[in-house]
C-alpha atoms as a PDB file:
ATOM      1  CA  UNK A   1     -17.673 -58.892  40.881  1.00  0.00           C
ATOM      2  CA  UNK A   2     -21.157 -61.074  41.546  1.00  0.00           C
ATOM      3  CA  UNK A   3     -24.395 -59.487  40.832  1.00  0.00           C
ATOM      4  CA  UNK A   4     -26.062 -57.732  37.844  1.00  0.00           C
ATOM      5  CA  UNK A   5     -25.219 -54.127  35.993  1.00  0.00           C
ATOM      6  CA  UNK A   6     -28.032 -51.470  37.593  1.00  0.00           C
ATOM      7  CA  UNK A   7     -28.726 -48.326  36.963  1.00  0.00           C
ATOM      8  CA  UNK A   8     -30.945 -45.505  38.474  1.00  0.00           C
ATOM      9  CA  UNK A   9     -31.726 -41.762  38.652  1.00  0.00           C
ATOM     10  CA  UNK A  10     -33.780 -40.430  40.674  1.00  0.00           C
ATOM     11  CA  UNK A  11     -35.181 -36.960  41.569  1.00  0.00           C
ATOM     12  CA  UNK A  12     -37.179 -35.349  44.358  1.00  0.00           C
ATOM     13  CA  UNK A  13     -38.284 -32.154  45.516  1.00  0.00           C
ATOM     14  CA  UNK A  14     -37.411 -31.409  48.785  1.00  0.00           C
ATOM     15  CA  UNK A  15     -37.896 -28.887  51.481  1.00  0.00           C
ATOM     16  CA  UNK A  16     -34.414 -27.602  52.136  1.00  0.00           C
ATOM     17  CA  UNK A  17     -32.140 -24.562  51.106  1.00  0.00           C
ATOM     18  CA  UNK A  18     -29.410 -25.446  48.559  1.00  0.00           C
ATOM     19  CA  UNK A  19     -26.684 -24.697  51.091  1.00  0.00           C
ATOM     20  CA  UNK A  20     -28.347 -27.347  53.534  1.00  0.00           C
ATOM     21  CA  UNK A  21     -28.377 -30.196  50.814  1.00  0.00           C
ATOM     22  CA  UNK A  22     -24.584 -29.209  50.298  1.00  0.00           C
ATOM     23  CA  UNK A  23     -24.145 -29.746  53.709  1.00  0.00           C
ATOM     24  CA  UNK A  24     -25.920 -32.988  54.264  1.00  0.00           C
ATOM     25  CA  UNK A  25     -24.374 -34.366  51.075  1.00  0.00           C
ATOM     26  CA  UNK A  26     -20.534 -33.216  52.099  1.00  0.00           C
ATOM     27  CA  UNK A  27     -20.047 -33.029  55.396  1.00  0.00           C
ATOM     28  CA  UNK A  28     -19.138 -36.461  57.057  1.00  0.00           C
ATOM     29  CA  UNK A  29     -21.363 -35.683  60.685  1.00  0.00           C
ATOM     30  CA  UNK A  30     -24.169 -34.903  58.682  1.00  0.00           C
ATOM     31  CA  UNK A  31     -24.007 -37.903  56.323  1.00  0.00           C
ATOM     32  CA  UNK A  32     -23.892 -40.322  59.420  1.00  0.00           C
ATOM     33  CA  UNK A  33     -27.041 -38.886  60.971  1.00  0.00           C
ATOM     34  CA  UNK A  34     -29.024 -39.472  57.580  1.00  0.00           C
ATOM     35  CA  UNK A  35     -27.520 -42.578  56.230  1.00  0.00           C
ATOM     36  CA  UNK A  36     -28.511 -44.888  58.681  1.00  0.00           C
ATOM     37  CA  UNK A  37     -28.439 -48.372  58.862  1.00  0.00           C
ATOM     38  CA  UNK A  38     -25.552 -47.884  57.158  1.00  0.00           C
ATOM     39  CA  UNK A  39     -21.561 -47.175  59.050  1.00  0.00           C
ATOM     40  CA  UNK A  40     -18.808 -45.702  58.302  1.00  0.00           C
ATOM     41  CA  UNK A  41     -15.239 -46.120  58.959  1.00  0.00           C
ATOM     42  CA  UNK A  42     -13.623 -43.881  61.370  1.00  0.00           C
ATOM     43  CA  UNK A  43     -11.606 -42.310  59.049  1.00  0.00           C
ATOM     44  CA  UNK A  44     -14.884 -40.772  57.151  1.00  0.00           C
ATOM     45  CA  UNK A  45     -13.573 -36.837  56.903  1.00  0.00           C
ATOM     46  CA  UNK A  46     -15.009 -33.666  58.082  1.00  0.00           C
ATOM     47  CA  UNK A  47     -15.428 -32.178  54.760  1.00  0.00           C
ATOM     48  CA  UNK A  48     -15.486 -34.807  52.147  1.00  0.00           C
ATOM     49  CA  UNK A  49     -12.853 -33.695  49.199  1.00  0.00           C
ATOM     50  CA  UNK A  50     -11.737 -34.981  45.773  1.00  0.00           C
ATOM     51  CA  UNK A  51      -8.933 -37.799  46.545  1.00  0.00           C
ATOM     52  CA  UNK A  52     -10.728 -39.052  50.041  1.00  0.00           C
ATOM     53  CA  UNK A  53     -11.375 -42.712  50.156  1.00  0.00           C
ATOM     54  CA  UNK A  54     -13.355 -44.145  53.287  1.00  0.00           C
ATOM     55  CA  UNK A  55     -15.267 -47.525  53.744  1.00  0.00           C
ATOM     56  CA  UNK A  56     -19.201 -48.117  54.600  1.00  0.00           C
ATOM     57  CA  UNK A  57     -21.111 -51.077  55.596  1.00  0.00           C
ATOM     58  CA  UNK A  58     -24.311 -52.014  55.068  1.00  0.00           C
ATOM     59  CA  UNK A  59     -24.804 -54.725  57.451  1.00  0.00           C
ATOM     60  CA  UNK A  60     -21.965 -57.438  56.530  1.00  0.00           C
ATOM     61  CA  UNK A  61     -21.219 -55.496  53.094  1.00  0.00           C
ATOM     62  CA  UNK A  62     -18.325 -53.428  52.366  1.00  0.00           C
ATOM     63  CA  UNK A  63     -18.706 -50.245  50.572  1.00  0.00           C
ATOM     64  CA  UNK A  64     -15.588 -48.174  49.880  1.00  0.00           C
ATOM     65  CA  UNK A  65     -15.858 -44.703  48.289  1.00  0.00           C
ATOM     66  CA  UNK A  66     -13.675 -42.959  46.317  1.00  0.00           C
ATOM     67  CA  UNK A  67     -14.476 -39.029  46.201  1.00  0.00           C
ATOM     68  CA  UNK A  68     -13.794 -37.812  42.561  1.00  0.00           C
ATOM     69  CA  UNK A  69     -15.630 -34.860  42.676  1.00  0.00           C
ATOM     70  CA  UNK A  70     -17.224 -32.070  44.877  1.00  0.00           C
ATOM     71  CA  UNK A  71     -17.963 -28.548  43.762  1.00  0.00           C
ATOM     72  CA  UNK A  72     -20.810 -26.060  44.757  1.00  0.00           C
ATOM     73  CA  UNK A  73     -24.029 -28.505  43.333  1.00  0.00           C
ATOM     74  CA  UNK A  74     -22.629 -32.010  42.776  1.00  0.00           C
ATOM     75  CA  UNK A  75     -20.351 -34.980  44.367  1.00  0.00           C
ATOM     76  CA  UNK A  76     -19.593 -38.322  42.757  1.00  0.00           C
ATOM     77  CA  UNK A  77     -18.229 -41.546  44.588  1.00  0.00           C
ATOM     78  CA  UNK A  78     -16.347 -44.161  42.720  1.00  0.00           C
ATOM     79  CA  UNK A  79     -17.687 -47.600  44.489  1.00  0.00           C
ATOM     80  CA  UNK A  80     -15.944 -50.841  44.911  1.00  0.00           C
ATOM     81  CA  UNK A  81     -16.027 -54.302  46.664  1.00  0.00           C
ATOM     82  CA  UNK A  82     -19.624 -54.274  47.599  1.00  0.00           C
ATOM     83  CA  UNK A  83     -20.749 -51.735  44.714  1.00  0.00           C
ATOM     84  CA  UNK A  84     -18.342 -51.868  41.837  1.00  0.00           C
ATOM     85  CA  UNK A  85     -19.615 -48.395  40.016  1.00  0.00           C
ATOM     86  CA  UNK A  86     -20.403 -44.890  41.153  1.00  0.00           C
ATOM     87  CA  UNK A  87     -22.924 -42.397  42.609  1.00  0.00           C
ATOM     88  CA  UNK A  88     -23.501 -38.955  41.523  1.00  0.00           C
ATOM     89  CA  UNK A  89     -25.534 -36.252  43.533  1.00  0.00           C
ATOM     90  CA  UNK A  90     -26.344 -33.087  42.468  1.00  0.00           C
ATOM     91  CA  UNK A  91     -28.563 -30.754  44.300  1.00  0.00           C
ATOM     92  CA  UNK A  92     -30.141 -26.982  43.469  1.00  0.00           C
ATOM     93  CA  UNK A  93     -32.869 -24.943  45.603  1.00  0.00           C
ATOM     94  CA  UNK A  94     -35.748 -27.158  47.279  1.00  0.00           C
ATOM     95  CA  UNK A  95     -34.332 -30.527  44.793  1.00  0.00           C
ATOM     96  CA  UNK A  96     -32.163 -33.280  45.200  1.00  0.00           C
ATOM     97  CA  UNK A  97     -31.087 -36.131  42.553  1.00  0.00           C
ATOM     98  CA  UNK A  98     -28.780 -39.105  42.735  1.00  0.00           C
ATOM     99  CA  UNK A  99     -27.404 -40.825  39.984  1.00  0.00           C
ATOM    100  CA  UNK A 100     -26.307 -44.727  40.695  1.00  0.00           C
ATOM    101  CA  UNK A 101     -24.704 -47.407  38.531  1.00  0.00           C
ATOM    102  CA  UNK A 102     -23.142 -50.007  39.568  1.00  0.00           C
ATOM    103  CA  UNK A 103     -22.632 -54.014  39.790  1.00  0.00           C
ATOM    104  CA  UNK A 104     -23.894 -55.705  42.918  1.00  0.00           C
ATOM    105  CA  UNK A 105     -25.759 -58.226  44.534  1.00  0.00           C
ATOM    106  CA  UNK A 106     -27.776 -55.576  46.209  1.00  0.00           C
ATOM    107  CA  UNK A 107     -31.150 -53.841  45.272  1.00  0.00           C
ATOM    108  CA  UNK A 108     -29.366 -50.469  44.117  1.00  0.00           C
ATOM    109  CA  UNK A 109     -32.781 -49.120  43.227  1.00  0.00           C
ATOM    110  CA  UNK A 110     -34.760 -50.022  46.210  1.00  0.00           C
ATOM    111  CA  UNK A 111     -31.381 -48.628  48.230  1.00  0.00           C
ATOM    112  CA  UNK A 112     -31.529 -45.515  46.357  1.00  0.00           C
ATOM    113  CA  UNK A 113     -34.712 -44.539  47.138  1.00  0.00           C
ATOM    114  CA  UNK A 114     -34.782 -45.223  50.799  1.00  0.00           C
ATOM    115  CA  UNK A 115     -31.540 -43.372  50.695  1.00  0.00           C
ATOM    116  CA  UNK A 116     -33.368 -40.743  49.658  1.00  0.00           C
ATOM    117  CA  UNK A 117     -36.474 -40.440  51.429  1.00  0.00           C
ATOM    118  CA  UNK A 118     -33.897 -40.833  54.466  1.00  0.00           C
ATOM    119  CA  UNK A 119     -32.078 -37.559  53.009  1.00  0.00           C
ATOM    120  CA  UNK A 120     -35.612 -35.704  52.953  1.00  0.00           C
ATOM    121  CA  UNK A 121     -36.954 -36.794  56.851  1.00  0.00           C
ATOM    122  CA  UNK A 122     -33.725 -35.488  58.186  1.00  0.00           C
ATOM    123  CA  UNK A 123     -33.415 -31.963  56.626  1.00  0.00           C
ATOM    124  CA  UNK A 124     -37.278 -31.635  57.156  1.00  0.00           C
ATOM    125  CA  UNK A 125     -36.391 -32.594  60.847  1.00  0.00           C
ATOM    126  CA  UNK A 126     -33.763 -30.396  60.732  1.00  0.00           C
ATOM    127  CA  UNK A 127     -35.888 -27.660  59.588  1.00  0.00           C
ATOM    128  CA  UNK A 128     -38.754 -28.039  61.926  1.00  0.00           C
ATOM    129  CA  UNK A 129     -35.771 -27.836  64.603  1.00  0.00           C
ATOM    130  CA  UNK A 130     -35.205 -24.213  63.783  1.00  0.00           C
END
């Protein structure tokens, strides 16, 4: 794999019930609505589970993710071909943080955060809907 080893955690308050984060963070409509620019393969599930694998792009870059764990506050991706490493998220009442390691030619750190602040717009949108 090209690029450099890269780390980052970050955390953020946000406005949003734990059960919405959950949602946002698991459920596969949700995630495409809030993780724009990038797409996902069609085969991106429902309800994402331990054992799933599905494929991303960002632009011309392959993601694929490996679901190796989901319970009640946390899910963690295994990454390869574009990202060879993993993402963590964990989430509790009004917070939000993501874990990220991996090796890539891509700014993992820059990505993370607009991931993020992407994350916060929509369930703030998605509260003002209500």
């Amino acid at each position: 794999m090209f690029g450099s080893f890269q780390t980052s955690k970050l955390r953020i308050e946000i406005n949003a019930s734990e059960a919405a984060l959950q949602d946002a963070l698991t459920k596969g409509s949700q995630i495409k609505q809030w993780l724009w620019p990038q797409t996902f393969s069609d085969d991106l599930p429902t309800t994402l589970k331990p054992g799933v694998v599905f494929t991303s792009w960002l632009g011309p870059v392959e993601i694929q993710h490996h679901i190796d764990v989901v319970d009640s506050n946390t899910i963690r991706f295994i990454l390869s071909k574009g990202v060879d490493g993993f993402q963590e998220w964990s989430w509790g009442e009004r917070w939000v943080q993501s874990r990220l390691e991996g090796v890539s030619l891509l700014p993992l750190n820059a990505g993370q955060s607009l991931t993020l602040l992407r994350l916060k717009a929509f369930l703030e949108w998605r509260q003002s809907s209500l």
